[in-house]
Protein backbone atom coordinates (compact mmCIF):
# COMPACT_ATOMS: atom_id res chain seq x y z
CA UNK A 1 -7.49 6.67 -10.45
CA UNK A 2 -8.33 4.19 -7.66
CA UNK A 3 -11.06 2.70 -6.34
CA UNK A 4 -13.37 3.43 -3.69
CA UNK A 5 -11.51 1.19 -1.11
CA UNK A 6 -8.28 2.00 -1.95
CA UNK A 7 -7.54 4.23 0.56
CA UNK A 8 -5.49 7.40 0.28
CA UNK A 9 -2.44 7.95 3.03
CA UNK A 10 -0.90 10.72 4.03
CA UNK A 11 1.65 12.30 6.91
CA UNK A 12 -1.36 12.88 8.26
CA UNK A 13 -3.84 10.28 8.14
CA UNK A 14 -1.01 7.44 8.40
CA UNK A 15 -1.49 6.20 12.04
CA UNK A 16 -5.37 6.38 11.78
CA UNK A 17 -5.69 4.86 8.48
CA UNK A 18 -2.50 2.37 8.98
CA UNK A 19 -1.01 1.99 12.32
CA UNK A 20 -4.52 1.84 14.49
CA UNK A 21 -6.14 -0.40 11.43
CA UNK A 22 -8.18 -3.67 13.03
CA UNK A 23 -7.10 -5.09 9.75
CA UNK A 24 -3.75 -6.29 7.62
CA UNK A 25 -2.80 -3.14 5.42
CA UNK A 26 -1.20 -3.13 1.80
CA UNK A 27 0.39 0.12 1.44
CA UNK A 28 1.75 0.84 -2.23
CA UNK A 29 3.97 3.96 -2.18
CA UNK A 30 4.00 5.36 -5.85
CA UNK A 31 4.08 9.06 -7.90
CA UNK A 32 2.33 9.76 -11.00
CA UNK A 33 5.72 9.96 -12.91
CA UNK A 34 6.45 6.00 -12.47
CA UNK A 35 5.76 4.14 -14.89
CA UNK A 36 5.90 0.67 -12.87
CA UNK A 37 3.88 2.43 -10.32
CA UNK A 38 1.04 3.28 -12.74
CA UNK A 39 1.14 -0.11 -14.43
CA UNK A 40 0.69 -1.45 -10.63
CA UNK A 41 -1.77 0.44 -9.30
CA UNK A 42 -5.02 -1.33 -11.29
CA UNK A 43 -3.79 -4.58 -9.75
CA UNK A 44 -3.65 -2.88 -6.16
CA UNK A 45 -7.00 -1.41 -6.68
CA UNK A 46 -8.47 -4.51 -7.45
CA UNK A 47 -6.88 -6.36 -4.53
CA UNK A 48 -8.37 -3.35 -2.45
CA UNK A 49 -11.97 -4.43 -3.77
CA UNK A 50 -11.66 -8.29 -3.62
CA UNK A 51 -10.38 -7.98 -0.13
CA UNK A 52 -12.65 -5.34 1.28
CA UNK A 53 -13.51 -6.46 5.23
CA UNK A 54 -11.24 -8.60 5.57
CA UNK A 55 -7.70 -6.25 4.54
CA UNK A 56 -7.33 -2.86 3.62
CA UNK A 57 -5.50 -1.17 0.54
CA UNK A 58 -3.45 2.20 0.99
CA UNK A 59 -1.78 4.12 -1.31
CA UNK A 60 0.70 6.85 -0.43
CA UNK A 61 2.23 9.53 -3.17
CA UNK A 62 5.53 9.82 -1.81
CA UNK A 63 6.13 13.20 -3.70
CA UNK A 64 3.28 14.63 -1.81
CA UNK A 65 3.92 12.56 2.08
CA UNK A 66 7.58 13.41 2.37
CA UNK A 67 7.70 12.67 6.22
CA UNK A 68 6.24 8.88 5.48
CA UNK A 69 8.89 8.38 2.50
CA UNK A 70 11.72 8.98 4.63
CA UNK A 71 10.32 7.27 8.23
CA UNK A 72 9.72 4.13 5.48
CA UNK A 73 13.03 4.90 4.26
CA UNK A 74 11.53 5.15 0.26
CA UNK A 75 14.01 4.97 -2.47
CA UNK A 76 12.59 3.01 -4.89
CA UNK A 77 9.30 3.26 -5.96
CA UNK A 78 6.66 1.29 -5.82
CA UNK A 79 7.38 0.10 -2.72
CA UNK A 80 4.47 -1.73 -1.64
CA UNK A 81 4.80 -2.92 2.60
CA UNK A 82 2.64 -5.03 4.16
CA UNK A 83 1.39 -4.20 7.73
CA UNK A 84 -0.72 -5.73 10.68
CA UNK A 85 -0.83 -4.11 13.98
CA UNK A 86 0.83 -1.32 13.34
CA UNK A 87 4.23 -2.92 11.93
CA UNK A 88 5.93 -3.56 8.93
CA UNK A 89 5.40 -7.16 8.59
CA UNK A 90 6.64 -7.95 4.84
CA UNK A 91 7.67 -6.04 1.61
CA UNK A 92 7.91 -6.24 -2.27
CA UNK A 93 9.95 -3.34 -4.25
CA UNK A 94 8.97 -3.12 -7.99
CA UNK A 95 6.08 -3.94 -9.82
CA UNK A 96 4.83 -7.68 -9.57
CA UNK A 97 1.61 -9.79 -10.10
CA UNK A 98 -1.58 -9.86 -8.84
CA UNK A 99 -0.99 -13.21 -7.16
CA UNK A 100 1.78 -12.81 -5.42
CA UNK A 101 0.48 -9.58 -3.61
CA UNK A 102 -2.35 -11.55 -2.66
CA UNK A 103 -0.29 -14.62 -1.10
CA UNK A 104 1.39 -11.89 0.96
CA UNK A 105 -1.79 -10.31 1.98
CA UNK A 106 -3.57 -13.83 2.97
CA UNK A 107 -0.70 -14.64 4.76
CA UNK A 108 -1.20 -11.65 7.18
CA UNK A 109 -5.71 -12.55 7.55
């Protein structure tokens, strides 16, 4: 379950919701049969609401947005990449702490 600003990507929502954002995105690929990736995503969701205005939070379900796990070149999940204007500025693979997805995130405001 996420929260309201966590934002849900897809194929097709991706350059809206991502690429055109005014604002540094956290995208956290993940699928329901991670474990990781479910242990992750209540620390994402919170980021999403701590940093609401100022960042946004996306997830994307890579079993269900096959053309954005292969242009992102997905193997492991969660993948979490960190964009502003449009590019891939930064990246974690695995699950980490709260903190350190925030230091990446600030680093990008």
């Amino acid at each position: 379950m996420s929260s309201p600003q966590t934002v849900i990507v897809t194929d097709a929502n991706f350059e809206a919701e991502v690429a055109q954002s005014a604002v540094p995105v956290l995208v956290d690929f993940w699928a329901q049969w991670c474990p990781p990736c479910r242990m992750l995503s209540p620390v994402v969701d919170e980021i999403a609401v701590e940093k609401a205005g100022t960042a946004k939070v996306a997830k994307v379900n890579v079993d269900d947005n096959p053309e954005l796990t292969r242009r992102f070149k997905v193997q492991s999940i969660p993948l979490l990449l960190f964009f502003k204007d449009g590019e891939v500025k930064d990246q974690m693979l695995g699950a980490t702490n709260k903190k350190t997805l925030l230091n990446k995130l600030e680093a990008l405001i």
